[in-house]
C-alpha atoms as a PDB file:
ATOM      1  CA  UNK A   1       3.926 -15.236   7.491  1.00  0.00           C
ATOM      2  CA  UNK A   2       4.120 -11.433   7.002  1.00  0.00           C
ATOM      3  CA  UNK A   3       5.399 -10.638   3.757  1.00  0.00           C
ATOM      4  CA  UNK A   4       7.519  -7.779   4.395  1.00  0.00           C
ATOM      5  CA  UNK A   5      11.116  -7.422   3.924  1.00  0.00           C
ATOM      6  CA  UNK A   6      13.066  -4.069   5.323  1.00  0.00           C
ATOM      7  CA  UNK A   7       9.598  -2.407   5.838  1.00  0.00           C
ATOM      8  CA  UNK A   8       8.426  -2.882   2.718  1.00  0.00           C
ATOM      9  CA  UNK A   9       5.879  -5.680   1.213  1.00  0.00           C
ATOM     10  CA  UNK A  10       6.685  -7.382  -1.125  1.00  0.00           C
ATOM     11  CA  UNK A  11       3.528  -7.627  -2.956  1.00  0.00           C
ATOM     12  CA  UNK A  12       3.720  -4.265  -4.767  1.00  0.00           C
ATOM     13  CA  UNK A  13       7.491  -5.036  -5.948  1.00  0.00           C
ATOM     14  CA  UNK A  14       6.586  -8.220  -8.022  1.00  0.00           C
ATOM     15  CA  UNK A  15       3.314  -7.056  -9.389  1.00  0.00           C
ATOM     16  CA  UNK A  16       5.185  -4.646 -12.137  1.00  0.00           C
ATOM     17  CA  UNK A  17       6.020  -8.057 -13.986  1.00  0.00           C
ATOM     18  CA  UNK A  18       2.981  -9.183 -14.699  1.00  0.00           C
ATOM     19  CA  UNK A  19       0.981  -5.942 -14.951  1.00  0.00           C
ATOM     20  CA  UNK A  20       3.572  -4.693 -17.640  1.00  0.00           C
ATOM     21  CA  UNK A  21       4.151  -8.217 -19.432  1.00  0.00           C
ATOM     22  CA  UNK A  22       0.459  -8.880 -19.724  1.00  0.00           C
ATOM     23  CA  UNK A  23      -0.918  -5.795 -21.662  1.00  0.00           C
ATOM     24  CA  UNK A  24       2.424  -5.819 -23.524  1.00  0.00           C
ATOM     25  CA  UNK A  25       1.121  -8.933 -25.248  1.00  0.00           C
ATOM     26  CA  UNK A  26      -2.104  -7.722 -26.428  1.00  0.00           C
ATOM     27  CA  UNK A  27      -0.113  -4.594 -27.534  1.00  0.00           C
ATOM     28  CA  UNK A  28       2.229  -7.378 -29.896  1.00  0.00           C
ATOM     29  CA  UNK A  29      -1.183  -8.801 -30.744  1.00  0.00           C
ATOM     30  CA  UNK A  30      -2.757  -5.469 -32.306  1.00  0.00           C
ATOM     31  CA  UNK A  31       0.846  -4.895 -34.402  1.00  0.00           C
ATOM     32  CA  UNK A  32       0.886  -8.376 -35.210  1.00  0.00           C
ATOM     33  CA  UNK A  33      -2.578  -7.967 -36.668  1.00  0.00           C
ATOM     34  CA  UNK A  34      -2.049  -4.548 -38.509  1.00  0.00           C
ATOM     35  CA  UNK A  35       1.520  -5.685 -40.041  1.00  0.00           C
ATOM     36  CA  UNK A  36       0.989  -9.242 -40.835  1.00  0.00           C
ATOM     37  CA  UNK A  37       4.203 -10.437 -39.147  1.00  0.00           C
ATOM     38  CA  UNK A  38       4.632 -13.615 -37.371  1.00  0.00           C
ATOM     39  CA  UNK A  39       7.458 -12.875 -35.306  1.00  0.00           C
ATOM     40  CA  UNK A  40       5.500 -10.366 -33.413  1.00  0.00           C
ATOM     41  CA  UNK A  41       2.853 -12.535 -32.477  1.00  0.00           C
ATOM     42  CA  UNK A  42       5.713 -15.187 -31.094  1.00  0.00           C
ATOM     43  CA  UNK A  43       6.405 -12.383 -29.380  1.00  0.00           C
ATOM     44  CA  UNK A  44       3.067 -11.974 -27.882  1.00  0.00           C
ATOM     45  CA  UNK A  45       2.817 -15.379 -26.975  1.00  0.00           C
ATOM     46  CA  UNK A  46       6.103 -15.216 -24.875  1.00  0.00           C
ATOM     47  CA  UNK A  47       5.193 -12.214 -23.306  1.00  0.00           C
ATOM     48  CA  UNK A  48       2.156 -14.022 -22.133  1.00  0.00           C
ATOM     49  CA  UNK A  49       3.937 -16.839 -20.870  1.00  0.00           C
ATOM     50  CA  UNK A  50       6.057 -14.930 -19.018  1.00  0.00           C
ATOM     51  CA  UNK A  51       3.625 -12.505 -17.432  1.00  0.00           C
ATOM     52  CA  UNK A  52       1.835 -15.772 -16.145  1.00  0.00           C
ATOM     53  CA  UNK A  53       4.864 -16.986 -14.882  1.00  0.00           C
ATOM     54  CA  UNK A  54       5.333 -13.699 -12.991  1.00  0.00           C
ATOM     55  CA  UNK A  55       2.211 -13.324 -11.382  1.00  0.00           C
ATOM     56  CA  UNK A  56       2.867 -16.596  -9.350  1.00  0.00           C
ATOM     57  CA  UNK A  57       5.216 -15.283  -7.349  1.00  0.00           C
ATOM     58  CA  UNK A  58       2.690 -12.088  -7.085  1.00  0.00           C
ATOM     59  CA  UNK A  59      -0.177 -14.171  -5.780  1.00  0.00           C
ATOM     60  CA  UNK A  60       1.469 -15.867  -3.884  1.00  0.00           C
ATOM     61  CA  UNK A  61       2.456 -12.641  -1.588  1.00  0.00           C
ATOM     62  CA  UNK A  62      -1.146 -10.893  -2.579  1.00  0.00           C
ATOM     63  CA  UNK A  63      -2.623 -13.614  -0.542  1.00  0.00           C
ATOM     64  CA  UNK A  64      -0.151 -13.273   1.840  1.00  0.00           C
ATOM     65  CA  UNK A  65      -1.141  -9.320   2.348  1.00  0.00           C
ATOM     66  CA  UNK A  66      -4.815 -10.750   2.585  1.00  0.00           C
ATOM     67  CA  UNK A  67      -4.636 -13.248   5.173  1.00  0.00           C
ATOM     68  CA  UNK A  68      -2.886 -10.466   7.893  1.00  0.00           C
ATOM     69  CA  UNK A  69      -6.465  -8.609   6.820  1.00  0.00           C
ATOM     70  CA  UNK A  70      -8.738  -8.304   9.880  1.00  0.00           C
ATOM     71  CA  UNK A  71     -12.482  -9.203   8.771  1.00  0.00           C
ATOM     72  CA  UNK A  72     -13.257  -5.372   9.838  1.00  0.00           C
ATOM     73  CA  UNK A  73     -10.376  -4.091   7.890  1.00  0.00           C
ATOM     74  CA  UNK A  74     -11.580  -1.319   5.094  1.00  0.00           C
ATOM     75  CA  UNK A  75      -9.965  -2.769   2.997  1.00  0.00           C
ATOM     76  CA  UNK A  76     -10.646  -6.911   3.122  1.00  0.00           C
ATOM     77  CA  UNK A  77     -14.158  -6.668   0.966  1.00  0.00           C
ATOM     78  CA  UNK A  78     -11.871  -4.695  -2.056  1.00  0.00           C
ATOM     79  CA  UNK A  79      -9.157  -7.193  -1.373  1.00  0.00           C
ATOM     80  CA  UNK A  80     -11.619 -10.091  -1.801  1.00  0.00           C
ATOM     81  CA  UNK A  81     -12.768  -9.046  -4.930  1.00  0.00           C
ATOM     82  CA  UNK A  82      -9.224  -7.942  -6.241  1.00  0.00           C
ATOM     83  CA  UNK A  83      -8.248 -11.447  -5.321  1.00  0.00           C
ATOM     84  CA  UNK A  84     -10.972 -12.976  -6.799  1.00  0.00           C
ATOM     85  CA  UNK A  85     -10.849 -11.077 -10.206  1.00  0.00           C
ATOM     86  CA  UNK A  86      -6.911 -11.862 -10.706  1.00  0.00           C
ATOM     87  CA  UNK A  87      -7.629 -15.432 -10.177  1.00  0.00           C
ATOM     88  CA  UNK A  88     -10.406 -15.446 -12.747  1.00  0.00           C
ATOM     89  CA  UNK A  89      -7.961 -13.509 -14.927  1.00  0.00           C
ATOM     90  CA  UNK A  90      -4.851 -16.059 -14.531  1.00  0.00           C
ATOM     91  CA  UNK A  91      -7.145 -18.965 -15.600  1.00  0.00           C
ATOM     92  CA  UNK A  92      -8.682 -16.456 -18.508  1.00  0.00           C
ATOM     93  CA  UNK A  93      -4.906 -16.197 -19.439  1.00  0.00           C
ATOM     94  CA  UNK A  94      -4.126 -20.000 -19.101  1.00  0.00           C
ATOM     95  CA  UNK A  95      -6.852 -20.936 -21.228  1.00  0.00           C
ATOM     96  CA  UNK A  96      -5.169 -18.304 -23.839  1.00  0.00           C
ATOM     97  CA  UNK A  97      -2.095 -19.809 -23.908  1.00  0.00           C
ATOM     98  CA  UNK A  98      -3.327 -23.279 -24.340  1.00  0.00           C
ATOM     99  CA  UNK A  99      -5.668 -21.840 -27.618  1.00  0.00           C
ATOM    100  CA  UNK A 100      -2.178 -20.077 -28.744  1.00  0.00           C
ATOM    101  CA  UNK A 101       0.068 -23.214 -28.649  1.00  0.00           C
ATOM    102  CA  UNK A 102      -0.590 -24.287 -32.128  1.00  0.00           C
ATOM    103  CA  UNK A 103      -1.792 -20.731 -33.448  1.00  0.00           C
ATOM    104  CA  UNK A 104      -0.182 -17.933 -32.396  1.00  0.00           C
ATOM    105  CA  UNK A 105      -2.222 -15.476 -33.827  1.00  0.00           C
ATOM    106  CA  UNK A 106      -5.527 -17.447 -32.817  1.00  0.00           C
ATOM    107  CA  UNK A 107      -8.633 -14.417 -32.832  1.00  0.00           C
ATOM    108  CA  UNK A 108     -10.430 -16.779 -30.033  1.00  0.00           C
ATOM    109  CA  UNK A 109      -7.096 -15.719 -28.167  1.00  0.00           C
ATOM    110  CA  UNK A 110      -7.080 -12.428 -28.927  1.00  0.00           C
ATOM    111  CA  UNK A 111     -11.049 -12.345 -28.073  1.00  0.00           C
ATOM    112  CA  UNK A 112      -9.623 -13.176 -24.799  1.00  0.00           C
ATOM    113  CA  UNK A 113      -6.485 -10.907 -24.590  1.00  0.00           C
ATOM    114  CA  UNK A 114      -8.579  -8.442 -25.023  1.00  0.00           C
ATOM    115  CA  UNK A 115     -11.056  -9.358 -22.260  1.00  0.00           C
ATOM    116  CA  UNK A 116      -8.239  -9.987 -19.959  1.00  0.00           C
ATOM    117  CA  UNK A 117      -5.832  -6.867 -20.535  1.00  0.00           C
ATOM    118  CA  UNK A 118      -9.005  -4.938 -19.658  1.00  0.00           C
ATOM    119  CA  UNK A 119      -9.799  -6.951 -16.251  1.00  0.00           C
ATOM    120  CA  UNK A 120      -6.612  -6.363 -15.344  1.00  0.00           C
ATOM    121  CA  UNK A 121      -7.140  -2.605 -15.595  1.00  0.00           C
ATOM    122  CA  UNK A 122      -9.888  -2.569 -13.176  1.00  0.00           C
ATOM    123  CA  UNK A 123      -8.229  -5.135 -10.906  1.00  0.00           C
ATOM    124  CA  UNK A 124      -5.268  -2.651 -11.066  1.00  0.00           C
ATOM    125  CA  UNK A 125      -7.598  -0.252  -9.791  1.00  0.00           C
ATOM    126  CA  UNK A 126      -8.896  -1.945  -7.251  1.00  0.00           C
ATOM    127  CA  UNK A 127      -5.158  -2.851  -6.041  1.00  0.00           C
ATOM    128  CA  UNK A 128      -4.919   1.026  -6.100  1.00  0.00           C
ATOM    129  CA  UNK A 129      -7.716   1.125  -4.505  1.00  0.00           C
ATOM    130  CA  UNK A 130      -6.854  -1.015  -1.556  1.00  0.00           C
ATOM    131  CA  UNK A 131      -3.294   0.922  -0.841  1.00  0.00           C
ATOM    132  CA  UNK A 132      -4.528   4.279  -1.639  1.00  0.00           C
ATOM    133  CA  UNK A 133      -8.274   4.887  -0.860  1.00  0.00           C
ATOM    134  CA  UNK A 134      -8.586   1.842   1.416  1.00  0.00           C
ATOM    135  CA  UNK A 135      -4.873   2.323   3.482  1.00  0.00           C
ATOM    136  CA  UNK A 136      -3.574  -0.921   3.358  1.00  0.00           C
ATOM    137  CA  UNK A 137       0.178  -0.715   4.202  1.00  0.00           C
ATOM    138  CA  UNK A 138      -0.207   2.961   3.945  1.00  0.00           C
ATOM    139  CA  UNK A 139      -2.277   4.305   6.549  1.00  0.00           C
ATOM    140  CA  UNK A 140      -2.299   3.111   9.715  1.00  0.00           C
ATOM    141  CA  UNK A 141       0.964   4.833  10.737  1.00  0.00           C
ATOM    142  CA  UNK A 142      -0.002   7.209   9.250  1.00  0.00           C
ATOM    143  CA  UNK A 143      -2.848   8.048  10.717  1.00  0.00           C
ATOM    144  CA  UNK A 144      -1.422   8.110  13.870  1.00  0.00           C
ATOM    145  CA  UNK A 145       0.891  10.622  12.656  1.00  0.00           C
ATOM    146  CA  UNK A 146      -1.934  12.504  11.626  1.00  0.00           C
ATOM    147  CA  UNK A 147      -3.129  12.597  14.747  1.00  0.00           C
ATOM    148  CA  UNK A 148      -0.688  13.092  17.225  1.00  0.00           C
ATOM    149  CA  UNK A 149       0.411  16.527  15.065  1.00  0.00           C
ATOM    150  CA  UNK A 150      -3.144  17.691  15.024  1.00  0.00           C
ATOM    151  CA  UNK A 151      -2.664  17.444  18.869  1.00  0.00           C
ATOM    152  CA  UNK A 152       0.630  18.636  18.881  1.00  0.00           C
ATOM    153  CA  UNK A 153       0.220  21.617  16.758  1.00  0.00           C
ATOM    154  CA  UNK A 154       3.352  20.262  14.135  1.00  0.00           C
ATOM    155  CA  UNK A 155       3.909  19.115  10.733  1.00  0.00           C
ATOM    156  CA  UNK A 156       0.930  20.214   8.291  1.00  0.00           C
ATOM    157  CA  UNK A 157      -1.042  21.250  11.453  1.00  0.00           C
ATOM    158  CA  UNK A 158       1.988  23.917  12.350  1.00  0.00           C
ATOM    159  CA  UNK A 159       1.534  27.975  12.823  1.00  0.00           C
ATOM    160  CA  UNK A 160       2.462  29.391   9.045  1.00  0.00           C
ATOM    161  CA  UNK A 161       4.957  31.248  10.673  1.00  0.00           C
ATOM    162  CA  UNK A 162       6.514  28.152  12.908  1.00  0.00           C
ATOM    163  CA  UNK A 163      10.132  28.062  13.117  1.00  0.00           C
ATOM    164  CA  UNK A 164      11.494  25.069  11.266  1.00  0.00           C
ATOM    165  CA  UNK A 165      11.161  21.472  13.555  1.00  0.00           C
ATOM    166  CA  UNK A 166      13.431  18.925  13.731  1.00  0.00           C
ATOM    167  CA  UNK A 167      12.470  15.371  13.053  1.00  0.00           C
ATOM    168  CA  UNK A 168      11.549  14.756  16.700  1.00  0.00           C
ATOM    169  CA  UNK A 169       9.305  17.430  16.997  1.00  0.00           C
ATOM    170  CA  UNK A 170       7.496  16.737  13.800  1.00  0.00           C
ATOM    171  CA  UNK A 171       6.333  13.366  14.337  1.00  0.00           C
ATOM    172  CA  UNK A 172       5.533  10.881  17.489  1.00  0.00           C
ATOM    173  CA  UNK A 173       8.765   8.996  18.274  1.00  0.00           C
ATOM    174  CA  UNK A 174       7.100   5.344  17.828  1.00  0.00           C
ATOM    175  CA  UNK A 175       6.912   6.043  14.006  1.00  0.00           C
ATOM    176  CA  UNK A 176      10.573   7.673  14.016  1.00  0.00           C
ATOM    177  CA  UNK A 177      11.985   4.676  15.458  1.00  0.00           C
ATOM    178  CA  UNK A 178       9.678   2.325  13.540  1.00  0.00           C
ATOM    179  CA  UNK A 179      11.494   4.385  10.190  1.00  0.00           C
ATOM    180  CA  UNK A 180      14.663   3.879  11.290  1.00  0.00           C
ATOM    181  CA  UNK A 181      14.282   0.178  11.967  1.00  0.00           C
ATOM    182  CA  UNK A 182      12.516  -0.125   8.344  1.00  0.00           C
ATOM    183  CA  UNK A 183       9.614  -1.382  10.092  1.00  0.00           C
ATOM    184  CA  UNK A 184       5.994  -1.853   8.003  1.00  0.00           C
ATOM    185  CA  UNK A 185       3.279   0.326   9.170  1.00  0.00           C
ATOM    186  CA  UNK A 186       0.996  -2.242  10.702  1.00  0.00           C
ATOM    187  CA  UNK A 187       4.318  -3.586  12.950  1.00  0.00           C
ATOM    188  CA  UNK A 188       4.812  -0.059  14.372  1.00  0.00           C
ATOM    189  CA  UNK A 189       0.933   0.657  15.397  1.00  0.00           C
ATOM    190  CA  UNK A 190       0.812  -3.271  16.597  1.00  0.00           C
ATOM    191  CA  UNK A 191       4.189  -1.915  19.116  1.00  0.00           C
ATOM    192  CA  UNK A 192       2.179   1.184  19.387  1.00  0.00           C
ATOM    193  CA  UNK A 193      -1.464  -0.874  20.602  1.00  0.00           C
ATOM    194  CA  UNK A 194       0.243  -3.199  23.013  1.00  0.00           C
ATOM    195  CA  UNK A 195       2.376  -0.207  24.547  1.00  0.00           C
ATOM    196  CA  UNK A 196      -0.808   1.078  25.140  1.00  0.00           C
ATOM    197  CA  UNK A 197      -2.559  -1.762  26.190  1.00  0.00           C
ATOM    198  CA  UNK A 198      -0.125  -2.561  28.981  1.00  0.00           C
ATOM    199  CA  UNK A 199      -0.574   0.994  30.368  1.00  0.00           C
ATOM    200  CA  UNK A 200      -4.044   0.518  30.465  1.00  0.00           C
ATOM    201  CA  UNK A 201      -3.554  -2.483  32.303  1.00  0.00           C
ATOM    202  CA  UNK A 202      -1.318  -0.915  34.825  1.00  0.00           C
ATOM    203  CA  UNK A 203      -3.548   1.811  35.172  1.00  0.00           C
ATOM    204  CA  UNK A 204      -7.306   0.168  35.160  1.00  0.00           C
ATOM    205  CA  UNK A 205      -8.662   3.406  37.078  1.00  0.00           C
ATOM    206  CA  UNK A 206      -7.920   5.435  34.122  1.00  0.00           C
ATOM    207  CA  UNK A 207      -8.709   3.947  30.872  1.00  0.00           C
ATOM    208  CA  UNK A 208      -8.023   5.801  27.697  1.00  0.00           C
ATOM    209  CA  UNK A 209     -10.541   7.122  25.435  1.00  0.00           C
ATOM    210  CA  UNK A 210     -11.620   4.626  22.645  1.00  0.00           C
ATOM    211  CA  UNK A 211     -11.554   6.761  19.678  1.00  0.00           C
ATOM    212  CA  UNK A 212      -7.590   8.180  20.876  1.00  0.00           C
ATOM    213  CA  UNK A 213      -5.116   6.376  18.802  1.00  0.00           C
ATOM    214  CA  UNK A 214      -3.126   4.199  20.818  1.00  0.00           C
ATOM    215  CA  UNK A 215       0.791   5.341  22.288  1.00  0.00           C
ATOM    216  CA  UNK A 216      -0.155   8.971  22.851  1.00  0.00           C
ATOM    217  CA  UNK A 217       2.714  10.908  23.444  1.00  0.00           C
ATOM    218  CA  UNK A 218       3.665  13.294  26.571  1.00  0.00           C
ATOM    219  CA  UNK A 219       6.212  14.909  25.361  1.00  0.00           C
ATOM    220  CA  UNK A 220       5.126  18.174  23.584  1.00  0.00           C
ATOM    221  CA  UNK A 221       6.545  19.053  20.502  1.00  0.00           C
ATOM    222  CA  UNK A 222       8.737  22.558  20.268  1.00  0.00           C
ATOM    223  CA  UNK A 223      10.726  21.758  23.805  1.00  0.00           C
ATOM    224  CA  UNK A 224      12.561  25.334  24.039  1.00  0.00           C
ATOM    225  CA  UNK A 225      14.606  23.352  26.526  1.00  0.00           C
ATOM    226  CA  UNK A 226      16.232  20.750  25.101  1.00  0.00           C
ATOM    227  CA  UNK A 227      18.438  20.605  22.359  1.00  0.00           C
ATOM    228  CA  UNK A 228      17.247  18.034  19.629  1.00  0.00           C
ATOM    229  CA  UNK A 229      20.045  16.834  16.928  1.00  0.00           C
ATOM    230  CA  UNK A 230      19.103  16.309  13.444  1.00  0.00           C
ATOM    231  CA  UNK A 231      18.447  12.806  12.047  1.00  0.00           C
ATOM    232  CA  UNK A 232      19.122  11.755   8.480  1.00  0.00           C
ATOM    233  CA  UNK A 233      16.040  10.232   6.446  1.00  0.00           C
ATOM    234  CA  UNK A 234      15.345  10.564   3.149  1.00  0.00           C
ATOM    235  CA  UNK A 235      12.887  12.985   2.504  1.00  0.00           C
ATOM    236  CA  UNK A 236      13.343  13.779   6.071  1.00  0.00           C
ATOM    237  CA  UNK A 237       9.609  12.358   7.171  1.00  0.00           C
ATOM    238  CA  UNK A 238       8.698   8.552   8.244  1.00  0.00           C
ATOM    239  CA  UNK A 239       5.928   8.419   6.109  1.00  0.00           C
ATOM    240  CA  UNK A 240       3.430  10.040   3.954  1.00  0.00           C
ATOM    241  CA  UNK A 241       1.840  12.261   6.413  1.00  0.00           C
ATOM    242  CA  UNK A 242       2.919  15.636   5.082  1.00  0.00           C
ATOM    243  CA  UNK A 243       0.418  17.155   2.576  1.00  0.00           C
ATOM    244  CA  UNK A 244      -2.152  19.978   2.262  1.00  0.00           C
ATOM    245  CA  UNK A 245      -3.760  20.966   4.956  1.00  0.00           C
ATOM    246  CA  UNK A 246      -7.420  21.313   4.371  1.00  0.00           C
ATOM    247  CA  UNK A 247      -7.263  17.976   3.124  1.00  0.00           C
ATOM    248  CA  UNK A 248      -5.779  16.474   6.275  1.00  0.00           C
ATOM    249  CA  UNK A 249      -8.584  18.702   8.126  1.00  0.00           C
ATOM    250  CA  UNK A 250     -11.190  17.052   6.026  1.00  0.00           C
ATOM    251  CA  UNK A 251      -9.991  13.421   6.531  1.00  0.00           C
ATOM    252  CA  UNK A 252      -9.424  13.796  10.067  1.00  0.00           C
ATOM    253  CA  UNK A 253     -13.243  15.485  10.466  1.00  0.00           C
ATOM    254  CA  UNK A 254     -14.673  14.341  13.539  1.00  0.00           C
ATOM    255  CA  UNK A 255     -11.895  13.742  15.649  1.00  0.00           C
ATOM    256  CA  UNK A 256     -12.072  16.210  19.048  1.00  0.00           C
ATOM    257  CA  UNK A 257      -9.112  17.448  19.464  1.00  0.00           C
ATOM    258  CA  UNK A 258      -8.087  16.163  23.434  1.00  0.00           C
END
């Protein structure tokens, strides 16, 4: 099970409850302390109980995410230990709510509050980590995009003084289409890998370069000839691909242009 709804996973949309609940808690905790007021560490305690209650549902999809993970995936080590660390940090917040039933403003449970709000800063990180530095759900498109507009001479890779390009001539129509249909990342470059595996396997006397990305395009981008409409999408790119160009240059270092 793949859990992505409308091209998006879901994982990242339920985390917000208890990464926001969770600190918010330890926050009541520290005015509870400094004003004296009992109310505000009820509060605390809710808060808590609800956070925990929310990241349920956000485990549930995390591990999810982490069983479509290849072994060789970038990213599966950082998602181990992300996984690893939130589970430690639920029971760390379990046991705090079982010290709080009876005593709200227990300093054993705000011993561990603290030690918990902080974990869950660097397993945060680490969940940034695994998007972001790592490219989980981000990148593999994306990298294709990359790719085929280094080849194609569009997008950030584009003459400064380029006429303006439509849609089509920006980026490689699998991830277009892929947009349109609200597909996730890794379902447009699995389309894009067996595409190119069955050419291969019509064509065994020619096999394509291992380090090309797979579902290279022949159509070259700029066709004088052909008149392309315009396509409505917000911010009027599939993905993330546009940015600066040196640093594109930099991540893409290595790759010989065909």
């Amino acid at each position: 099970m793949d859990p992505v709804i409308a091209g998006h996973p879901l994982h990242p949309s339920l985390i917000p409850v208890p990464v926001g609940l969770l600190p918010a808690s330890y926050v009541l905790d520290i005015l509870a302390i400094a004003t004296g007021n009992d109310s505000l560490a009820e509060a605390s305690y809710y808060n808590m109980a609800l956070g925990c209650a929310g990241a349920i549902p956000a485990a549930l999809t995390g591990f999810l995410d982490y069983r479509q993970m290849e072994q060789d995936d970038p990213a599966h080590k950082t998602a181990s230990t992300h996984g690893l660390m939130n589970g430690a940090i639920m029971g760390l917040y379990g046991l705090n709510l079982l010290v709080r039933r009876n005593n709200k403003r227990s300093k054993f449970g705000f011993l561990l509050s603290t030690i918990g709000t902080v974990a869950l800063g660097v397993s945060g990180y680490l969940g940034g980590e695994i998007a972001y530095g790592r490219g989980w759900r981000v990148r593999s498109a994306e990298r294709f995009e990359l790719e085929w507009q280094k080849e194609h001479g569009t997008g950030p890779f584009a003459p400064k003084d380029a006429k303006p390009m439509s849609m089509e001539e920006k980026y490689p129509p699998q991830t277009i289409k892929g947009f349109q249909e609200k597909k996730s990342g890794e379902a447009v470059m699995k389309e894009i890998e067996q595409s190119d595996q069955a050419k291969s396997s019509s064509k065994p006397a020619k096999a394509s370069p291992p380090s090309k990305p797979a579902g290279s395009i022949t159509q070259p981008a700029g066709d004088s000839g052909r008149s392309v409409p315009e396509r409505p999408a917000p911010d009027d790119k599939p993905s993330q691909a546009e940015g600066d160009r040196e640093t594109i240059e930099k991540d893409l270092k290595g790759k010989s242009k065909p």
